[in-house]
C-alpha atoms as a PDB file:
ATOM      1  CA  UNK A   1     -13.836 265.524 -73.462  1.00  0.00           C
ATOM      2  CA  UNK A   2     -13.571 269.126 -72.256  1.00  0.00           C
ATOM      3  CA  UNK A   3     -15.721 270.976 -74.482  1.00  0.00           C
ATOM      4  CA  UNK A   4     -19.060 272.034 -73.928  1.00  0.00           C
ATOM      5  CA  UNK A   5     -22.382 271.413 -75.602  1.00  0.00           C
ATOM      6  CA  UNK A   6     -22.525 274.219 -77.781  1.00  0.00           C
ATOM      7  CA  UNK A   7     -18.938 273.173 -78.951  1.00  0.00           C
ATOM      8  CA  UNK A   8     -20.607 269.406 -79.422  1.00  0.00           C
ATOM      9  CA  UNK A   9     -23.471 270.904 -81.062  1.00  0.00           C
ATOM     10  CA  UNK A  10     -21.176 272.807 -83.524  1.00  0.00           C
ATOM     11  CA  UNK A  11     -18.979 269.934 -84.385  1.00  0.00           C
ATOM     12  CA  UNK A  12     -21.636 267.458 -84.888  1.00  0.00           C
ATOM     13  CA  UNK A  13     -23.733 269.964 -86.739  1.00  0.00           C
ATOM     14  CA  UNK A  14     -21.239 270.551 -88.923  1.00  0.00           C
ATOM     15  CA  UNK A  15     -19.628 267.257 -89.659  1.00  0.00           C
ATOM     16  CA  UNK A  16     -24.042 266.108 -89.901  1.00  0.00           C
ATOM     17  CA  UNK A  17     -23.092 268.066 -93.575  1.00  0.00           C
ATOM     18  CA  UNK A  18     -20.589 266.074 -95.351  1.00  0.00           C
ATOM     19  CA  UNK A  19     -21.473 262.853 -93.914  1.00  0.00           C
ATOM     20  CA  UNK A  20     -23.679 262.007 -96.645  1.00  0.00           C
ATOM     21  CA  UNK A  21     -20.309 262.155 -99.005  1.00  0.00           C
ATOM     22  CA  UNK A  22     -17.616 261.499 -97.403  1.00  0.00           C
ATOM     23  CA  UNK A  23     -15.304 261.027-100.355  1.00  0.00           C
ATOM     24  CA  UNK A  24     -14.645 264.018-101.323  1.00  0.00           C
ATOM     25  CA  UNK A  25     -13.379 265.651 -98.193  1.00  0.00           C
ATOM     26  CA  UNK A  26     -11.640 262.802 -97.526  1.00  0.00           C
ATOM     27  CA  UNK A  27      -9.562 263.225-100.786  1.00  0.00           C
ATOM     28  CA  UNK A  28      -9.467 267.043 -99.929  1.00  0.00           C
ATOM     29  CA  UNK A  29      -8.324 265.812 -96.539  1.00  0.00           C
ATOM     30  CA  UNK A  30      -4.853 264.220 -97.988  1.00  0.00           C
ATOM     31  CA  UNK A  31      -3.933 266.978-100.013  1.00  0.00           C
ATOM     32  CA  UNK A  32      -4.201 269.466 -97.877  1.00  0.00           C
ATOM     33  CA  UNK A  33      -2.073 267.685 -95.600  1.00  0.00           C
ATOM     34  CA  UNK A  34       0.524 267.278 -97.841  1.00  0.00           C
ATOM     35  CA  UNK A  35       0.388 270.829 -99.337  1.00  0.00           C
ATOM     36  CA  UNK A  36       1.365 271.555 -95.385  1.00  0.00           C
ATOM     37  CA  UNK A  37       3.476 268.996 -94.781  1.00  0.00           C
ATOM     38  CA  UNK A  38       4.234 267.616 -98.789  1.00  0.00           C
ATOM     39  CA  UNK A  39       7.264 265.502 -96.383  1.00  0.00           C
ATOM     40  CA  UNK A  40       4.323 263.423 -94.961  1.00  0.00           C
ATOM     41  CA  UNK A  41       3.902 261.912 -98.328  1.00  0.00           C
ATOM     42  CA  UNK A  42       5.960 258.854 -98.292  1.00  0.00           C
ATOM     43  CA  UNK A  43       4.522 257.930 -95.285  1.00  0.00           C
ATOM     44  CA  UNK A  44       1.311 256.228 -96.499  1.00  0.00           C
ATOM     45  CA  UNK A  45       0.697 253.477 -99.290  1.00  0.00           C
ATOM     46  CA  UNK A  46      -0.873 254.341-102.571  1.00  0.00           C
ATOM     47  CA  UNK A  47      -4.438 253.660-101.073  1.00  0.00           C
ATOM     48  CA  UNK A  48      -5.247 257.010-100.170  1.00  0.00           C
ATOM     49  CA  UNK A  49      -8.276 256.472-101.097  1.00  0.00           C
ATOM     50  CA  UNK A  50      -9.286 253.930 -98.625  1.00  0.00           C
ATOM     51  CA  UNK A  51      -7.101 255.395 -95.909  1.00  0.00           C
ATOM     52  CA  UNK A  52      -9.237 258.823 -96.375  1.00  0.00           C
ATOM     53  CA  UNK A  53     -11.933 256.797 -95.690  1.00  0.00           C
ATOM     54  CA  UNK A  54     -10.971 255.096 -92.562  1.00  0.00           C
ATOM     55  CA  UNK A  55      -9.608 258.460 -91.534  1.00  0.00           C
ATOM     56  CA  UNK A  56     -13.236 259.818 -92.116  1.00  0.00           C
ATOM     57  CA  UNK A  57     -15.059 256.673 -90.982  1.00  0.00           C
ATOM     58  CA  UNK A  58     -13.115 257.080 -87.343  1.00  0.00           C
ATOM     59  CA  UNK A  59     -13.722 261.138 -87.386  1.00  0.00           C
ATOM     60  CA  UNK A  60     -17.467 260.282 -87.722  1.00  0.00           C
ATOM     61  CA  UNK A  61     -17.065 257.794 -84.361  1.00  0.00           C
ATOM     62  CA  UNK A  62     -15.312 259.988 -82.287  1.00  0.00           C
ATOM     63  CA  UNK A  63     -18.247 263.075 -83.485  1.00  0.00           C
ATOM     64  CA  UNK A  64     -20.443 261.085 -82.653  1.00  0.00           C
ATOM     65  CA  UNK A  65     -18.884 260.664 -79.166  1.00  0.00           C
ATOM     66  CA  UNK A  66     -17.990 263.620 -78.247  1.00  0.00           C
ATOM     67  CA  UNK A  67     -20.418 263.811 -74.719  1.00  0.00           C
ATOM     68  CA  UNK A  68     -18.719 260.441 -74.242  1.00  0.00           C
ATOM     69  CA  UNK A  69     -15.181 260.005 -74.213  1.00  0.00           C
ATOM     70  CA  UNK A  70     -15.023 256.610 -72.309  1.00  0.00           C
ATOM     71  CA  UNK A  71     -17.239 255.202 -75.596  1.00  0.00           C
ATOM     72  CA  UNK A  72     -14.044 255.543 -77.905  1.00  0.00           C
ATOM     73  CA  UNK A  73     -11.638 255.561 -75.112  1.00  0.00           C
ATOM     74  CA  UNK A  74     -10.368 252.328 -77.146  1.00  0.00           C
ATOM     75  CA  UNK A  75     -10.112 253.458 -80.320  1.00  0.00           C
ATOM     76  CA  UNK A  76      -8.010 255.979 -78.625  1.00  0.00           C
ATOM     77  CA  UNK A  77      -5.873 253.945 -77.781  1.00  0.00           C
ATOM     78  CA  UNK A  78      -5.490 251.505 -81.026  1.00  0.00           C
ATOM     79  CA  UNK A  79      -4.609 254.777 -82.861  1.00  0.00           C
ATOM     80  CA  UNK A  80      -1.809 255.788 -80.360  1.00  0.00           C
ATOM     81  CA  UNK A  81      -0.483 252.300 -80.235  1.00  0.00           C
ATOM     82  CA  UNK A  82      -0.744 252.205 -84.284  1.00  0.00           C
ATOM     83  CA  UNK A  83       0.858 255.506 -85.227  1.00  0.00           C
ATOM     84  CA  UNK A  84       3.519 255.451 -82.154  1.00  0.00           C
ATOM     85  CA  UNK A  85       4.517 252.225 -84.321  1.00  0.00           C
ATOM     86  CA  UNK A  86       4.481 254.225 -87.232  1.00  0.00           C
ATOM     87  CA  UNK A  87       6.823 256.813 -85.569  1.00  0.00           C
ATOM     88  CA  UNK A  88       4.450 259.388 -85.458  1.00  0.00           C
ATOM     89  CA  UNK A  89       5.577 261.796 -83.161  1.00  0.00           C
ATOM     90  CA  UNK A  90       3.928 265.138 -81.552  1.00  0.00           C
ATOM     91  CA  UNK A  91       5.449 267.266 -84.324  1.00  0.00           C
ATOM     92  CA  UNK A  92       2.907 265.103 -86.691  1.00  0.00           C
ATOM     93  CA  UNK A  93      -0.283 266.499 -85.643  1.00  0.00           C
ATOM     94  CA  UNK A  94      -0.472 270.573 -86.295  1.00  0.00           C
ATOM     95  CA  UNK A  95      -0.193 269.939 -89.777  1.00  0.00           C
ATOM     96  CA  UNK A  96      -3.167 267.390 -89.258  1.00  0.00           C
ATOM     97  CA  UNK A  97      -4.740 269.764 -87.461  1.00  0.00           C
ATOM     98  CA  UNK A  98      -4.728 272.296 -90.607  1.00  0.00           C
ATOM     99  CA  UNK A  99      -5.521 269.703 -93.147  1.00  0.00           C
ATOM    100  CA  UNK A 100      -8.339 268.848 -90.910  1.00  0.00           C
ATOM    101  CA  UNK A 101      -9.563 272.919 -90.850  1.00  0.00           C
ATOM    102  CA  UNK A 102      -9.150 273.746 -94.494  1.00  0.00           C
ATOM    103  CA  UNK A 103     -11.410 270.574 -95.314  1.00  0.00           C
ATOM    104  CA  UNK A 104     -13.937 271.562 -93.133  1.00  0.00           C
ATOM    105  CA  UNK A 105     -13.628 274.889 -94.230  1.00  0.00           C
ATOM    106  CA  UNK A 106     -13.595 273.693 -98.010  1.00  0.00           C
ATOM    107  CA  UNK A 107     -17.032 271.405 -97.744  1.00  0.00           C
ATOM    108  CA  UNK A 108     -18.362 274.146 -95.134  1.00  0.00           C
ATOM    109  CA  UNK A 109     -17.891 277.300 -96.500  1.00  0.00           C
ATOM    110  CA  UNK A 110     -19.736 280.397 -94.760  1.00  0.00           C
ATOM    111  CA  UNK A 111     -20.642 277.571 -92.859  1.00  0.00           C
ATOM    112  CA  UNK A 112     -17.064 277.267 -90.849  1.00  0.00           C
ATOM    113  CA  UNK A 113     -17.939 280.167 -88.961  1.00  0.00           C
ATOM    114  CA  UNK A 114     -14.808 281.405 -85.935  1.00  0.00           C
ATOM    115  CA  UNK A 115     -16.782 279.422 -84.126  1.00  0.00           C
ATOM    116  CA  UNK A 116     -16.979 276.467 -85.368  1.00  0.00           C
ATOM    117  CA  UNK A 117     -13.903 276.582 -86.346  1.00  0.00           C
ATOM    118  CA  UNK A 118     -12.682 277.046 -82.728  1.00  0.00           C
ATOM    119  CA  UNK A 119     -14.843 273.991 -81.791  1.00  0.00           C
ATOM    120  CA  UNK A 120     -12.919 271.623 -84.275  1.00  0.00           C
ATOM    121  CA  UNK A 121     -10.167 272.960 -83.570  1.00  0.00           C
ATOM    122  CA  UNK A 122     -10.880 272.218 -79.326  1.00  0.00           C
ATOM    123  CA  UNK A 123     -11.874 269.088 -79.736  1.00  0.00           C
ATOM    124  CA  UNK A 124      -8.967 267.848 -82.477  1.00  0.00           C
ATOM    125  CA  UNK A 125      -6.414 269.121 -79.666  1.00  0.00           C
ATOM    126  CA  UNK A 126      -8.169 266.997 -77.417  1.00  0.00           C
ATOM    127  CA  UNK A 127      -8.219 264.198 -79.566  1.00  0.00           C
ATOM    128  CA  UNK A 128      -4.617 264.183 -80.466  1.00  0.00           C
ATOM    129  CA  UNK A 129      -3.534 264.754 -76.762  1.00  0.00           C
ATOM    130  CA  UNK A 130      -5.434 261.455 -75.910  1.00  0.00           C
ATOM    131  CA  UNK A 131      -4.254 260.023 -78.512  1.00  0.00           C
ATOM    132  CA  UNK A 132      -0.768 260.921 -77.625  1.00  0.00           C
ATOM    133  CA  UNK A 133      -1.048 259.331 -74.593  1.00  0.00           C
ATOM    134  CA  UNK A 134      -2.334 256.652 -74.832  1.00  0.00           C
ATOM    135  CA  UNK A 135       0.313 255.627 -77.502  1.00  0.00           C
ATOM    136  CA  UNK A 136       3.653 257.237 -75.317  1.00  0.00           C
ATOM    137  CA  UNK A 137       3.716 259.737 -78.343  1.00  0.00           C
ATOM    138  CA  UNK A 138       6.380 262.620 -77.959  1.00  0.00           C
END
């Protein structure tokens, strides 16, 4: 990915903080996004739980991956492929991208400095352009 290693350092850092509980950001995580986007709603089951999870579970991969894009290259692609099915489109992901900052900045506090914030938000515009791709998402 495009970012450099103080932006690696700063993301991993960072996310190093609420791996040890994942939970609750990835409750935090959900409604966030639907405070931004409250239409999103309908689109996932009742098991946010468990999908806040696997959302969280996959962030920590692709963290942990950052120096090394071709390592989750794949994964890449099974979330384009899964989400173009979906009929996720490109207008999906700002909103994803702000549910993704305020729970960062909500587990983080002082620590989400400008930037750190700047990294995430680098490297989740990355993310969701390969993911994009690889899935023919418009």
């Amino acid at each position: 990915m495009a970012l450099d290693p103080r932006q690696i350092d700063l993301i991993q850092d960072s996310f190093q903080k609420i791996r040890a509980n994942l939970q609750p950001p990835s409750a935090f995580f959900y409604e966030a996004l639907f405070r931004h986007a409250p239409q999103y709603r309908e689109m996932f089951r009742e098991d946010l739980e468990g999908q806040g999870m696997r959302f969280m579970s996959t962030l920590g991969v692709i963290v942990d991956n950052l120096g090394q894009p071709e390592a989750v290259e794949a994964r890449f692609a099974d979330l384009g492929v899964s989400h173009a099915a979906l009929g996720i489109t490109r207008a999906h992901f700002p909103p994803m991208e702000e549910a993704l900052i305020d729970t960062l900045r909500n587990e983080l506090g002082a620590g989400m400095t400008e930037e750190t914030e700047a990294a995430w938000r680098a490297a989740y515009e990355e993310v969701a352009a390969r993911i994009m791709a690889k899935g023919n998402i418009s």
